[in-house]
Structures are given as C-alpha cells and as structure tokens.
PDB file of N, CA and C in Angstrom:
ATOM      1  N   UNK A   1       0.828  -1.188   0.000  1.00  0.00           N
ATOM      2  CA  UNK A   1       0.000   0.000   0.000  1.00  0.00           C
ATOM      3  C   UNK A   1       0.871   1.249   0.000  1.00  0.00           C
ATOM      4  N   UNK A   2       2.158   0.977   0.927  1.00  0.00           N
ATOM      5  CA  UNK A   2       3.056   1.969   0.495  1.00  0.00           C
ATOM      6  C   UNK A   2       3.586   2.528  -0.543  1.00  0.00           C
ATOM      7  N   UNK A   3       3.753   1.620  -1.158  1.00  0.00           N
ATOM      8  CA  UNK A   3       4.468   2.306  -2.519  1.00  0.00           C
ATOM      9  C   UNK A   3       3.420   2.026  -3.590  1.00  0.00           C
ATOM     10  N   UNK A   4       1.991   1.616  -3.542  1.00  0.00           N
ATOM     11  CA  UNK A   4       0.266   2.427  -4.446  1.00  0.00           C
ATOM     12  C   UNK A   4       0.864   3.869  -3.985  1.00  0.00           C
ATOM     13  N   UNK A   5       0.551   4.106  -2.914  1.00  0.00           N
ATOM     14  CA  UNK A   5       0.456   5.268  -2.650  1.00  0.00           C
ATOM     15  C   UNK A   5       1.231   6.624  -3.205  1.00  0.00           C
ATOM     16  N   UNK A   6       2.367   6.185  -3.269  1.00  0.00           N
ATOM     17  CA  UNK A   6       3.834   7.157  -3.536  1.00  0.00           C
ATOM     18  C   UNK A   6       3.520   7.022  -5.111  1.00  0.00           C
ATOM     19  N   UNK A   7       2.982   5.929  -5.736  1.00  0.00           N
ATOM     20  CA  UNK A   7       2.869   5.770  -6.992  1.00  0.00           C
ATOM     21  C   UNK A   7       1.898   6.622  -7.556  1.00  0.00           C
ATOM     22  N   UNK A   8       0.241   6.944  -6.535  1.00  0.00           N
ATOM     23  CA  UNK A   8      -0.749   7.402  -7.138  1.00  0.00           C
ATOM     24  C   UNK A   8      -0.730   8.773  -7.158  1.00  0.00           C
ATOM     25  N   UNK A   9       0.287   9.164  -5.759  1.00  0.00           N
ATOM     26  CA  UNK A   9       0.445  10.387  -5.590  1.00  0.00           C
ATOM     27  C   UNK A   9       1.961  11.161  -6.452  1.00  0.00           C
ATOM     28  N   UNK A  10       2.774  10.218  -7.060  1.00  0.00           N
ATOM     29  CA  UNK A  10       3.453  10.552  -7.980  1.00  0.00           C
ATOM     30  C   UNK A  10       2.469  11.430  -9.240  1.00  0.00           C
ATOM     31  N   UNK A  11       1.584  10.539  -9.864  1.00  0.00           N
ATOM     32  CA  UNK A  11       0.811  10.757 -10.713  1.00  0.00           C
ATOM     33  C   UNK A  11       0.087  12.200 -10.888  1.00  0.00           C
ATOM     34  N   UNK A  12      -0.152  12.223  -9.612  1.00  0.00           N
ATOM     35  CA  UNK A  12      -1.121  13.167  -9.506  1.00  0.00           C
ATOM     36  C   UNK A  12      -0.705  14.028  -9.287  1.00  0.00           C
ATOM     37  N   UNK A  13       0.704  14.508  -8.658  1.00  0.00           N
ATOM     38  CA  UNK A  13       1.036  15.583  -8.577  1.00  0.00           C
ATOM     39  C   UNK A  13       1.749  15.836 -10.049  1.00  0.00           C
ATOM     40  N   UNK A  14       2.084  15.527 -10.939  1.00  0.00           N
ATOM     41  CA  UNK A  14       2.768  15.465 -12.504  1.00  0.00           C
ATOM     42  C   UNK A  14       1.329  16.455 -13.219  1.00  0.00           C
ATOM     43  N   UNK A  15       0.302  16.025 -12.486  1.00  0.00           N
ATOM     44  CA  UNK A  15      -1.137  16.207 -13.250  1.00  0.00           C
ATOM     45  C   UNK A  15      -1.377  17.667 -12.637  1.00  0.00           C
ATOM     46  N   UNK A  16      -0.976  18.091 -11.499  1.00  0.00           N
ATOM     47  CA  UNK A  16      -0.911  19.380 -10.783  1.00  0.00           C
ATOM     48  C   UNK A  16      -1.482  19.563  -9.572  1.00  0.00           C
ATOM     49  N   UNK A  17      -1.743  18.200  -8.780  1.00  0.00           N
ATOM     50  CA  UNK A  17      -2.406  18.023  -7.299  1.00  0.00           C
ATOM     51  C   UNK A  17      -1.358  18.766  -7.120  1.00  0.00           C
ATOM     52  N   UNK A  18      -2.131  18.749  -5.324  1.00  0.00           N
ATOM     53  CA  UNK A  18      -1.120  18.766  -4.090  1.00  0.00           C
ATOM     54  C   UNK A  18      -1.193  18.003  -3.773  1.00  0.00           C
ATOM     55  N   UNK A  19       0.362  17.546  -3.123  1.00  0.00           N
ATOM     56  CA  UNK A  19       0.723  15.822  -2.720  1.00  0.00           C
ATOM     57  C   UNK A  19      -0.046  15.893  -1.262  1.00  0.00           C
ATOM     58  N   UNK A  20      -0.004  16.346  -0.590  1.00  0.00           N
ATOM     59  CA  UNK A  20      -0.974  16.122   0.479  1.00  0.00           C
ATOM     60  C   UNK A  20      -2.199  15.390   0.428  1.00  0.00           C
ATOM     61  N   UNK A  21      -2.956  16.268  -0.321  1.00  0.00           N
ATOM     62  CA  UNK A  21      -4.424  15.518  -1.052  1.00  0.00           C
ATOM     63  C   UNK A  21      -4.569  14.122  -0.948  1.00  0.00           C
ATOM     64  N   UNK A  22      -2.989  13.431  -1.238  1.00  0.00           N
ATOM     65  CA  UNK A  22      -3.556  11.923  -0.943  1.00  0.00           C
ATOM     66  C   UNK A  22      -2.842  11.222   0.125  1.00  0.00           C
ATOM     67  N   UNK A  23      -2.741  11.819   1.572  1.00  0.00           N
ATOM     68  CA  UNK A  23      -2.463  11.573   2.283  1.00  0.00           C
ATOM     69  C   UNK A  23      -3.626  11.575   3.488  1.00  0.00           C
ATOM     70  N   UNK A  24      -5.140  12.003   2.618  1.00  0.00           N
ATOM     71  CA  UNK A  24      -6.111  11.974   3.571  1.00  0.00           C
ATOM     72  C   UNK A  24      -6.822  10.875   3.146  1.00  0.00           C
ATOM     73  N   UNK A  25      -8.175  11.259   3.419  1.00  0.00           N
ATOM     74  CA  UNK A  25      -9.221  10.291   3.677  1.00  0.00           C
ATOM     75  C   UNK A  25      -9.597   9.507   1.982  1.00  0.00           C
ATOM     76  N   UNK A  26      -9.392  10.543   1.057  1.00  0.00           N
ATOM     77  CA  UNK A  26      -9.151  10.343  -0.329  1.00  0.00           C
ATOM     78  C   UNK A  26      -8.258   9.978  -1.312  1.00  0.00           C
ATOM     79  N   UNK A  27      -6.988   9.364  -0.524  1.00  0.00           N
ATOM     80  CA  UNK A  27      -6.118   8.927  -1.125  1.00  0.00           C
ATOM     81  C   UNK A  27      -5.589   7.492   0.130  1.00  0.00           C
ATOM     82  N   UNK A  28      -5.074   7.879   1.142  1.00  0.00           N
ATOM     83  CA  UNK A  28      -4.577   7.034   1.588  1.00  0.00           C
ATOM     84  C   UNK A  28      -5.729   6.429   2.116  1.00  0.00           C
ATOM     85  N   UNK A  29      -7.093   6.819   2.761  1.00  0.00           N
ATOM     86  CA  UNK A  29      -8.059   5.988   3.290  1.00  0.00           C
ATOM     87  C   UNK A  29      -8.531   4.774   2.524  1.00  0.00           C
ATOM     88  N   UNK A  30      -8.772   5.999   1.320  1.00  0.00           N
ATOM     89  CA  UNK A  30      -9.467   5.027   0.224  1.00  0.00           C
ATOM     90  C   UNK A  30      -8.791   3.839  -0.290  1.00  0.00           C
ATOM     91  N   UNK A  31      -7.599   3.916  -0.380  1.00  0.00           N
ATOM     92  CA  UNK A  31      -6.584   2.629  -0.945  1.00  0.00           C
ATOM     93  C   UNK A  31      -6.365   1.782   0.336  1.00  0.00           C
ATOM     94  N   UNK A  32      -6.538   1.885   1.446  1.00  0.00           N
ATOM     95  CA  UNK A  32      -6.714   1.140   2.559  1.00  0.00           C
ATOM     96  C   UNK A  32      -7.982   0.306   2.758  1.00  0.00           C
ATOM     97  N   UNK A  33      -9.039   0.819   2.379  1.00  0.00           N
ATOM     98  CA  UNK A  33     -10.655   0.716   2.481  1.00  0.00           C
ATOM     99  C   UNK A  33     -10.635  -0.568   1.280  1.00  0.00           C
ATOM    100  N   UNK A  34     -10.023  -0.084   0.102  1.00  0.00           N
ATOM    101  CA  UNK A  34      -9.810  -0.901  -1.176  1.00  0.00           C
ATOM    102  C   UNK A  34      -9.167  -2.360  -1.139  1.00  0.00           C
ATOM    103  N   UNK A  35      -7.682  -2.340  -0.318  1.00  0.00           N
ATOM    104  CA  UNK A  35      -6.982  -2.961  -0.143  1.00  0.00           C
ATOM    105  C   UNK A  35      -7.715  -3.985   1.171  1.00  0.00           C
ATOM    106  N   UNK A  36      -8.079  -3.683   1.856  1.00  0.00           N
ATOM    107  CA  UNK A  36      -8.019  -4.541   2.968  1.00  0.00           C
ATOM    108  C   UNK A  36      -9.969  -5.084   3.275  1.00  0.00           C
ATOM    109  N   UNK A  37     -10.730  -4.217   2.584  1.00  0.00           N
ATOM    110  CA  UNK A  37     -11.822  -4.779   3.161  1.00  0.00           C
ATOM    111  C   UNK A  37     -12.725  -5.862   2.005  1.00  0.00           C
ATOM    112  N   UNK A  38     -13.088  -6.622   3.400  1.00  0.00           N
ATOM    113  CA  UNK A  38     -13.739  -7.790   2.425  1.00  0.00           C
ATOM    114  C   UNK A  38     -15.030  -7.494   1.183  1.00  0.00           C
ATOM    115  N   UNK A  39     -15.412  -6.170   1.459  1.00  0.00           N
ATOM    116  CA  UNK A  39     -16.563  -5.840   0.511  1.00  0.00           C
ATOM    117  C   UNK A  39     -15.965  -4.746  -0.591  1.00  0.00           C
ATOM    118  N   UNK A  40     -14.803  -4.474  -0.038  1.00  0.00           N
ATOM    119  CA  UNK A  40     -14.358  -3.786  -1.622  1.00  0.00           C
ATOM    120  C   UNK A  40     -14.490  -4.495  -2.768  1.00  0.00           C
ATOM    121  N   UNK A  41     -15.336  -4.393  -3.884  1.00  0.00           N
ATOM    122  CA  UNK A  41     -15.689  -4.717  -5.414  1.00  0.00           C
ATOM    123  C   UNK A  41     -14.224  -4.984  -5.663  1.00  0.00           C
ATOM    124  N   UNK A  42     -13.614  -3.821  -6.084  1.00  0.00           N
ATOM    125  CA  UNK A  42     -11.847  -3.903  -6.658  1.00  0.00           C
ATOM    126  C   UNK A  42     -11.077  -5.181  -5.839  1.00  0.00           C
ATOM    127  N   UNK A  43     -11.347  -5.530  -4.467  1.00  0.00           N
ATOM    128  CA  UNK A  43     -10.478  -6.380  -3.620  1.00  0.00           C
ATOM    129  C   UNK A  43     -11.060  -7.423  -4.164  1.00  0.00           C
ATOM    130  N   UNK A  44     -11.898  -7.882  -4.346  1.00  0.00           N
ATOM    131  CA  UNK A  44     -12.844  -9.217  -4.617  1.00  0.00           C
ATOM    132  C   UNK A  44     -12.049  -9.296  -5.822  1.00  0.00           C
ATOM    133  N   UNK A  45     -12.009  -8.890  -7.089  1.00  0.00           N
ATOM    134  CA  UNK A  45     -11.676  -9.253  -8.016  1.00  0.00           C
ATOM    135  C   UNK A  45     -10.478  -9.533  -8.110  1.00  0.00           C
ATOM    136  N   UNK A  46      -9.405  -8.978  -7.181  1.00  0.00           N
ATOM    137  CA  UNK A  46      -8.002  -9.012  -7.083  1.00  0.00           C
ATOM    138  C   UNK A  46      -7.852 -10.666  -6.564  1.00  0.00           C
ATOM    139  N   UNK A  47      -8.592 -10.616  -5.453  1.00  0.00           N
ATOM    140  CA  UNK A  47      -8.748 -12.116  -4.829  1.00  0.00           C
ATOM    141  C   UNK A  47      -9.141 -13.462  -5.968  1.00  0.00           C
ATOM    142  N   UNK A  48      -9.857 -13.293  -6.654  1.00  0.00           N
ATOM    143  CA  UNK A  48     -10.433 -14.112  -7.860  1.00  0.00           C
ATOM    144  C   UNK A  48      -9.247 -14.418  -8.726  1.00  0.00           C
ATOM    145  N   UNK A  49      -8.692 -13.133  -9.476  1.00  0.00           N
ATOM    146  CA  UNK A  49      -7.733 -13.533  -9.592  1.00  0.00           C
ATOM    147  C   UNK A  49      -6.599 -14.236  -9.596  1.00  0.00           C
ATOM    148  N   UNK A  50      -6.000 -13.495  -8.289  1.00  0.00           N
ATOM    149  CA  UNK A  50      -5.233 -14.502  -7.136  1.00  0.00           C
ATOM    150  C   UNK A  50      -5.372 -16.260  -7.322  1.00  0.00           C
ATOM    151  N   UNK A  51      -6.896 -16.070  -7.418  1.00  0.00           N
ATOM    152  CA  UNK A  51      -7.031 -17.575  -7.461  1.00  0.00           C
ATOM    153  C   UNK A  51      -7.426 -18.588  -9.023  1.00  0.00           C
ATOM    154  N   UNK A  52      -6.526 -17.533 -10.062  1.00  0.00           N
ATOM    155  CA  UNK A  52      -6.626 -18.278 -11.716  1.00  0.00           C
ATOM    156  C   UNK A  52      -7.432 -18.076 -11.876  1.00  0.00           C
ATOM    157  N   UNK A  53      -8.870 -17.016 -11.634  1.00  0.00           N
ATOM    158  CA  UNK A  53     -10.567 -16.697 -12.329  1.00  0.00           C
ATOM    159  C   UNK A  53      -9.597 -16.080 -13.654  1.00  0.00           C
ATOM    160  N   UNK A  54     -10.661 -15.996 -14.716  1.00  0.00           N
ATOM    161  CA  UNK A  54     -10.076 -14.971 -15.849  1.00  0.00           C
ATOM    162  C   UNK A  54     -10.808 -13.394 -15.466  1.00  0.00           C
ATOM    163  N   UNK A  55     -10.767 -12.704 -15.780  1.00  0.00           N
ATOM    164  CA  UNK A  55     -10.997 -11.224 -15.526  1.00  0.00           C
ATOM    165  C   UNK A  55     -12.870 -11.185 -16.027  1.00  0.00           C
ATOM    166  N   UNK A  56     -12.773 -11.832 -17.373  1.00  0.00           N
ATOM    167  CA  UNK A  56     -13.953 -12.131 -18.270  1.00  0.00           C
ATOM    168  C   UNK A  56     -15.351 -12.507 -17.256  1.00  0.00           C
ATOM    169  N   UNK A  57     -14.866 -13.784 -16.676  1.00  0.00           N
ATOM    170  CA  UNK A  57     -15.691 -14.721 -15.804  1.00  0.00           C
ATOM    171  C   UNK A  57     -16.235 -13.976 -14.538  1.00  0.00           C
ATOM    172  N   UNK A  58     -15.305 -13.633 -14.242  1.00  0.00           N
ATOM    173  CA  UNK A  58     -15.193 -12.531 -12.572  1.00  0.00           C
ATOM    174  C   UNK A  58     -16.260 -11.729 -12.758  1.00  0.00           C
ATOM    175  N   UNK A  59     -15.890 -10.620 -13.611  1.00  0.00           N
ATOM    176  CA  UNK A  59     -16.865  -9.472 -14.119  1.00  0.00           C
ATOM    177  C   UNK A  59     -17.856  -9.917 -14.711  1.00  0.00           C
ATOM    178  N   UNK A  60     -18.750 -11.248 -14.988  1.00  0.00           N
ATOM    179  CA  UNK A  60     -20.037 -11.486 -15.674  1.00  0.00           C
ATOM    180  C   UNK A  60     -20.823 -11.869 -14.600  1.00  0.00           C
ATOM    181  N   UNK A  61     -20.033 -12.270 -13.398  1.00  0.00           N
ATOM    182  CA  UNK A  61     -20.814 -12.976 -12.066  1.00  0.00           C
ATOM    183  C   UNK A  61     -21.075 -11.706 -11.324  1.00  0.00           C
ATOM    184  N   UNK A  62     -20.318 -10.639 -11.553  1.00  0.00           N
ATOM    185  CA  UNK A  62     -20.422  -9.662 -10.025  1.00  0.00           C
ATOM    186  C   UNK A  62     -21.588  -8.535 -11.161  1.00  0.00           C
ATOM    187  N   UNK A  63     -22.511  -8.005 -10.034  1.00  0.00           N
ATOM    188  CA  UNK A  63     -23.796  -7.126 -10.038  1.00  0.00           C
ATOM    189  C   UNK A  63     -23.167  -5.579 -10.070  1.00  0.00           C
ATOM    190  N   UNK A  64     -22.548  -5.057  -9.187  1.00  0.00           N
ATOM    191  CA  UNK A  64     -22.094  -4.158  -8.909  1.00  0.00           C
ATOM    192  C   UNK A  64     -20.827  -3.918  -9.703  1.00  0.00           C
ATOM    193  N   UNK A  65     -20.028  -2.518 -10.127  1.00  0.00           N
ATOM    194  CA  UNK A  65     -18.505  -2.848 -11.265  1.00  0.00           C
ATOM    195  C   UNK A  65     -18.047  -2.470 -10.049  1.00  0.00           C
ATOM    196  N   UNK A  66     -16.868  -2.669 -10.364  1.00  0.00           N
ATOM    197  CA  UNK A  66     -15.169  -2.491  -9.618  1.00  0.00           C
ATOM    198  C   UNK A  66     -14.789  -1.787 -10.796  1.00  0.00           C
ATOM    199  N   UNK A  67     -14.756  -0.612 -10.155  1.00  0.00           N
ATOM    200  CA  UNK A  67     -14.405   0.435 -11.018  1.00  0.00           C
ATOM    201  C   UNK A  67     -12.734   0.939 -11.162  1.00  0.00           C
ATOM    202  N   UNK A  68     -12.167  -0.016 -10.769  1.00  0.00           N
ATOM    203  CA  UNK A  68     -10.796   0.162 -10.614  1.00  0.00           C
ATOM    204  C   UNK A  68      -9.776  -0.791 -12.078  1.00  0.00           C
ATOM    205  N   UNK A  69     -10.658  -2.171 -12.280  1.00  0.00           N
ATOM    206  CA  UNK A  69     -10.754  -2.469 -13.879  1.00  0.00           C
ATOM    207  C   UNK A  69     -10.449  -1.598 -15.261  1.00  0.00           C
ATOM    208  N   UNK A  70     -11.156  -0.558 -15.047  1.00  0.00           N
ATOM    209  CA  UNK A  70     -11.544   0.415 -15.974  1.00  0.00           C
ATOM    210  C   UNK A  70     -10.429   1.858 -16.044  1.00  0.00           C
ATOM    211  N   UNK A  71     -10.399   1.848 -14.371  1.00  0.00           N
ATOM    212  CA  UNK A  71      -9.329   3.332 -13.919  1.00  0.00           C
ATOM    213  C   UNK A  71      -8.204   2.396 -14.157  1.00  0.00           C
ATOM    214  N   UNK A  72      -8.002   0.944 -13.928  1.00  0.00           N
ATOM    215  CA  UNK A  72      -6.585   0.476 -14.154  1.00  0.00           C
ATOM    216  C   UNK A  72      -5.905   1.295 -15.810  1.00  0.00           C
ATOM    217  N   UNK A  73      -6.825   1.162 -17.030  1.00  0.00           N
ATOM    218  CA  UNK A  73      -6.458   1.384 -18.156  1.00  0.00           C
ATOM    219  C   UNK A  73      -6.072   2.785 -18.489  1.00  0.00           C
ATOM    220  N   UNK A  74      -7.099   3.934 -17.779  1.00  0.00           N
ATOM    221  CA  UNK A  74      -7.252   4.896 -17.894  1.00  0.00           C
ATOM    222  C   UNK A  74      -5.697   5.778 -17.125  1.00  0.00           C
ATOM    223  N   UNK A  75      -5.727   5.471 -15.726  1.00  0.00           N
ATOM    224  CA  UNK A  75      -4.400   5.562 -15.529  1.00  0.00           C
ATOM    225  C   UNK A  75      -3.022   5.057 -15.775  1.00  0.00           C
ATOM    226  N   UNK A  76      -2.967   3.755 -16.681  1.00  0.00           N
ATOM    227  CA  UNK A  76      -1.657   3.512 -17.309  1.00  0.00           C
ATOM    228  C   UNK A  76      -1.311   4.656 -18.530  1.00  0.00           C
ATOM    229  N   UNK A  77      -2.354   4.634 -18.954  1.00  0.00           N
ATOM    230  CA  UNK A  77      -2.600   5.397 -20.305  1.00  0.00           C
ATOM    231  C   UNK A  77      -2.156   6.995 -19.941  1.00  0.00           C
ATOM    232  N   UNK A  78      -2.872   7.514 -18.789  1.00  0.00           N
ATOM    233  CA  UNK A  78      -2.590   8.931 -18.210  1.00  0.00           C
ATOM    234  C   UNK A  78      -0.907   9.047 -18.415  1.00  0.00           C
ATOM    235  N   UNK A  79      -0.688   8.107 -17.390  1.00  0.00           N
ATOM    236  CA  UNK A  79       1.071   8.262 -17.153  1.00  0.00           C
ATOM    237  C   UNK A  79       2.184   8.441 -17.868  1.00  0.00           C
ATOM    238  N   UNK A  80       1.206   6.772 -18.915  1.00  0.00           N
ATOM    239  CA  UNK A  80       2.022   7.212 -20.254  1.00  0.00           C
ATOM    240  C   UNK A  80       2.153   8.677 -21.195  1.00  0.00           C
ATOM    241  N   UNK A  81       0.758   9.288 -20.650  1.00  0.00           N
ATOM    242  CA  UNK A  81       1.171  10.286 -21.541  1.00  0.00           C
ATOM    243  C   UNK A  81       1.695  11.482 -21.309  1.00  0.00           C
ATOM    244  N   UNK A  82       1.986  11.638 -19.770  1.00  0.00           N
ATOM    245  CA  UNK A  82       2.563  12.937 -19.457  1.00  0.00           C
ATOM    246  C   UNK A  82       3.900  12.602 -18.251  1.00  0.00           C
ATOM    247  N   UNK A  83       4.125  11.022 -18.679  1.00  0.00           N
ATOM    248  CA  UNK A  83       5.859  10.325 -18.533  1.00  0.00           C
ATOM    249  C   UNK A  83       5.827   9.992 -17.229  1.00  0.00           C
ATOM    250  N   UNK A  84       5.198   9.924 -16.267  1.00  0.00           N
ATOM    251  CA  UNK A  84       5.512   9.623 -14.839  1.00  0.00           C
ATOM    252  C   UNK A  84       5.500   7.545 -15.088  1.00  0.00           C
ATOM    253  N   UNK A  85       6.336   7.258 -14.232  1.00  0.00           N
ATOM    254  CA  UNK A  85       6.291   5.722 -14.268  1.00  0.00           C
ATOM    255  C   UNK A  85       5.449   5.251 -12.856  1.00  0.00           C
ATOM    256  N   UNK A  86       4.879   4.210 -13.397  1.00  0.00           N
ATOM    257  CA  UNK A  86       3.721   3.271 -12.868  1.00  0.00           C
ATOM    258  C   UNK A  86       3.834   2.150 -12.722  1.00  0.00           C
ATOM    259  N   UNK A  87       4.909   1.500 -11.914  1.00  0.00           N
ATOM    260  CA  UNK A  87       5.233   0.265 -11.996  1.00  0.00           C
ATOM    261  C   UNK A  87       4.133  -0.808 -11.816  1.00  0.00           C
ATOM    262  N   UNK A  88       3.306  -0.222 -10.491  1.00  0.00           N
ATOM    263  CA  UNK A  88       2.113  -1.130  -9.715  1.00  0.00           C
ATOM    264  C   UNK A  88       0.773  -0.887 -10.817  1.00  0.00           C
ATOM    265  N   UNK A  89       0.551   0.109 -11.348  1.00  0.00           N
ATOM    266  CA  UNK A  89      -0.398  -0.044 -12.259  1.00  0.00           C
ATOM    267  C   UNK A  89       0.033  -0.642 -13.860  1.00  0.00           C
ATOM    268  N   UNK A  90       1.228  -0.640 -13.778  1.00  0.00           N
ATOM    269  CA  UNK A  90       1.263  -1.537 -15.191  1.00  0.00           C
ATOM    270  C   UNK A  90       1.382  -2.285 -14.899  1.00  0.00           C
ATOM    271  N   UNK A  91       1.666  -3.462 -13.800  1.00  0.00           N
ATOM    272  CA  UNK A  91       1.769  -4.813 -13.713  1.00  0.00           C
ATOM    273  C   UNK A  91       0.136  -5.138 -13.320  1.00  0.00           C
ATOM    274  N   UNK A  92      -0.497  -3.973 -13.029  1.00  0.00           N
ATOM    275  CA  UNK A  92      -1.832  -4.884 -12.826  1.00  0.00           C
ATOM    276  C   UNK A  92      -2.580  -4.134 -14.262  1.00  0.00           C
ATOM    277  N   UNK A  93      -2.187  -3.936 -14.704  1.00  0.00           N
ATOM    278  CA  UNK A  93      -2.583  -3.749 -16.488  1.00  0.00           C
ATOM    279  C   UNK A  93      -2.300  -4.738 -17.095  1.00  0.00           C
ATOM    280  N   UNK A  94      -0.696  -5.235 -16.886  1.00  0.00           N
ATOM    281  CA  UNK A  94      -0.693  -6.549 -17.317  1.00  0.00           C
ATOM    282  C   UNK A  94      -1.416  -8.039 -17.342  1.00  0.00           C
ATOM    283  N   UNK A  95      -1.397  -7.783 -15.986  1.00  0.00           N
ATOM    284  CA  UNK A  95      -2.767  -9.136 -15.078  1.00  0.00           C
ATOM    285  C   UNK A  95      -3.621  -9.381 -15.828  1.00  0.00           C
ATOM    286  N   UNK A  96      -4.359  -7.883 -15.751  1.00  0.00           N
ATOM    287  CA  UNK A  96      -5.623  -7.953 -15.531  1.00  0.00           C
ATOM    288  C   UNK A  96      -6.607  -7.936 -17.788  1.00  0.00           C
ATOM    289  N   UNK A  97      -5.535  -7.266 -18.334  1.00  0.00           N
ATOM    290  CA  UNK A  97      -5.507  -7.665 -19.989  1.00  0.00           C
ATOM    291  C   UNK A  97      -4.882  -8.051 -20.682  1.00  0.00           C
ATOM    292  N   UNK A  98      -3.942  -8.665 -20.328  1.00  0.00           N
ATOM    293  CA  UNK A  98      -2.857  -9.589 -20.682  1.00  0.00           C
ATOM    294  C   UNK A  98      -2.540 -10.899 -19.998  1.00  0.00           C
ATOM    295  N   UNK A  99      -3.521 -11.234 -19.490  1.00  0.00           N
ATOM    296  CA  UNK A  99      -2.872 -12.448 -18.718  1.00  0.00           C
ATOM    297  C   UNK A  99      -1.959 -12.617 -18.172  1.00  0.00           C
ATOM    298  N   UNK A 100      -1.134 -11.970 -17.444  1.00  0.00           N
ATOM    299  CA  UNK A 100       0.128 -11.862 -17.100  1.00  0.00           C
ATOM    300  C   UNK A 100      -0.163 -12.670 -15.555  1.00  0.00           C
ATOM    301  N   UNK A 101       0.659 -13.963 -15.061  1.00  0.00           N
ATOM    302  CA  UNK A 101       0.334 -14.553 -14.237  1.00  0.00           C
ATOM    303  C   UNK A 101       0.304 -13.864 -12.671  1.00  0.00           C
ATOM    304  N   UNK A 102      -0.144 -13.542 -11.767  1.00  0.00           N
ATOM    305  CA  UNK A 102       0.220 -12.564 -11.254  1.00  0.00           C
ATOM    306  C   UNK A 102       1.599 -12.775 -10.275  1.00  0.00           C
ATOM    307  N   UNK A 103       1.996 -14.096 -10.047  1.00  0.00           N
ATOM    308  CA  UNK A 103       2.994 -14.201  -8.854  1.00  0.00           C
ATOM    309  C   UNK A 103       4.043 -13.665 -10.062  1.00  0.00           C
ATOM    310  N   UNK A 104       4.112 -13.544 -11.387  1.00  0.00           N
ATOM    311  CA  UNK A 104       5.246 -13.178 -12.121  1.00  0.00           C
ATOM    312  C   UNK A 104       5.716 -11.644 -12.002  1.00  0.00           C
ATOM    313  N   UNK A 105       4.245 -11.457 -12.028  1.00  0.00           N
ATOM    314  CA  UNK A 105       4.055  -9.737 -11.577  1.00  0.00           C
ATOM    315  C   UNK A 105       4.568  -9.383 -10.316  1.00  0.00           C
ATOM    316  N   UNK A 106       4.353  -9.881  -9.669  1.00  0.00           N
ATOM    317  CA  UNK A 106       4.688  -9.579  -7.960  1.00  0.00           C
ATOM    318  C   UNK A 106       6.267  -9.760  -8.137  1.00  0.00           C
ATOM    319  N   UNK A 107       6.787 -10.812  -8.585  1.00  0.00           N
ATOM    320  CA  UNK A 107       7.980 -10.752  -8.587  1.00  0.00           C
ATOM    321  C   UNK A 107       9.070  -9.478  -9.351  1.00  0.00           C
ATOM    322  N   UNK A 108       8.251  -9.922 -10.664  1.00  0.00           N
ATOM    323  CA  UNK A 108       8.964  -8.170 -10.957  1.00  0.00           C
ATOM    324  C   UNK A 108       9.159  -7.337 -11.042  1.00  0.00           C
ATOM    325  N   UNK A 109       8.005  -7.135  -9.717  1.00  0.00           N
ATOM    326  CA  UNK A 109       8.158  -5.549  -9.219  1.00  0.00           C
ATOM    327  C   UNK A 109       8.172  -5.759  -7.960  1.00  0.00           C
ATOM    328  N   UNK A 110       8.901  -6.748  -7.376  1.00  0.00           N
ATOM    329  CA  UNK A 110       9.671  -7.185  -6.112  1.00  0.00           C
ATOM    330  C   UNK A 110      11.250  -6.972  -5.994  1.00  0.00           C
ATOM    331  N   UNK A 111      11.438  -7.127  -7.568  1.00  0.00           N
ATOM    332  CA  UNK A 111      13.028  -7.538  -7.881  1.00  0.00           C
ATOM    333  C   UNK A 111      13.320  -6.295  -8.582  1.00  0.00           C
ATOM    334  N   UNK A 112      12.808  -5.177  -8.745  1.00  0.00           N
ATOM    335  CA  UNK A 112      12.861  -4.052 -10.001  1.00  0.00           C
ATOM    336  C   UNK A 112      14.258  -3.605  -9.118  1.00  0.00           C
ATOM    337  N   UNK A 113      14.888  -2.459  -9.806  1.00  0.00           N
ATOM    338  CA  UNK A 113      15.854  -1.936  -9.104  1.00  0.00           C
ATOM    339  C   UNK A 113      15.284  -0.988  -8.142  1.00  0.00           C
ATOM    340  N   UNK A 114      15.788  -0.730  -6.947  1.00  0.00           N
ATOM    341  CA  UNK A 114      15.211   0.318  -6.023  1.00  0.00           C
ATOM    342  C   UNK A 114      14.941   1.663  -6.713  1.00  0.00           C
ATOM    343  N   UNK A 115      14.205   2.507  -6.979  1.00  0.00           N
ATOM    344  CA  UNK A 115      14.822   3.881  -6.559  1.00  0.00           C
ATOM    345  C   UNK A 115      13.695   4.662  -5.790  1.00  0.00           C
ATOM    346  N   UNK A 116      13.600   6.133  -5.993  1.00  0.00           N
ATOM    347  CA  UNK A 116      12.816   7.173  -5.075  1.00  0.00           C
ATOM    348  C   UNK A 116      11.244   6.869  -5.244  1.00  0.00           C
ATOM    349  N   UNK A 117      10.968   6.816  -4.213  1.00  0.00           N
ATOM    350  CA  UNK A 117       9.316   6.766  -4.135  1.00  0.00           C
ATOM    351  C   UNK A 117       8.458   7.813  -4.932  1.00  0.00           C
ATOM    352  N   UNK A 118       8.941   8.819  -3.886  1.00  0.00           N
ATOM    353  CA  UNK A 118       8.876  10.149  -4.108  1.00  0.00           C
ATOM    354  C   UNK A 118       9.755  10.915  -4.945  1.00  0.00           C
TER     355      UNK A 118
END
C-alpha cells in the first residue's frame, strides 16, 4: 500500500495536485478501504484472480462494477502520456488484460531496481 500510494500520488502531482491531497481520507483511506476490506468490489476481483478466475468470468458474475478495472487502463494510459512511471499499475494492467500470471508480476516488481518513491 506503500508504494500504491507514492505511486498514485506521484501521478497526480505530474497532473498538478497537491501531494498532500492523498495523504487523507481520499487517497490514503481510500486505498486502505480498497486494499483490505472484504466488501471492496476492486479487492474481490483481485482475490479471484489470485485464485486463476479470468478477468472475463469474474466481471459477468459480479452485479455491482469495480471500477478500478476500468481506472486500471485509464491511468496507465494517463502516465504514459505525461511520462511519470507506474510500476504497480502496469503490472496490474498486465494481469488484468494480458494475462500476465500474477505471482510473475509480484515478482517483478519485487526484484525491479530500487529507486525514489517520491
């Protein structure tokens, strides 16, 4: 969640936030709320995943969207276009429309070279 965070708030300040902004209830809450609770839409699908569902299957069973599917594309795409890097959202770009297995993902952005968060 640490380094979503440094990642989303990278983004957003490139875009002309203030980095603060996501250090409240709207940035860091919300990716906490996302990440950890059992009724987050976005967490459910991450979990499905996790467990070899295809993305296809997942999203025809669930009523409600996980609107984070959709912002996944929208923000790779953002980044790309005004250069900030997105390691955690392109590996779950990868996942999630590319099949990309996810423990492969985890790994290579486990193993990336260090650098600044911030």
């Amino acid at each position: 969640m640490t380094r979503g965070i440094a990642e989303i708030t990278r983004l957003g300040v490139a875009l002309g936030a203030e980095p603060r902004t996501f250090s409240g209830l709207s940035g860091i809450g919300d990716l906490m709320v996302t990440c950890m609770s059992r009724h987050s839409r976005n967490r459910h699908v991450g979990v499905e995943i996790g467990k070899g569902r295809r993305l296809s299957d997942i999203l025809s069973e669930m009523v409600m969207v996980a609107e984070g599917v959709a912002t996944t594309r929208s923000a790779y795409d953002l980044a790309s276009k005004v250069g900030v890097e997105v390691p955690i959202i392109a590996e779950v770009r990868k996942i999630l429309f590319e099949e990309k297995d996810p423990l492969v993902a985890c790994y290579d952005l486990m193993t990336r070279d260090p650098k600044e968060e911030i």
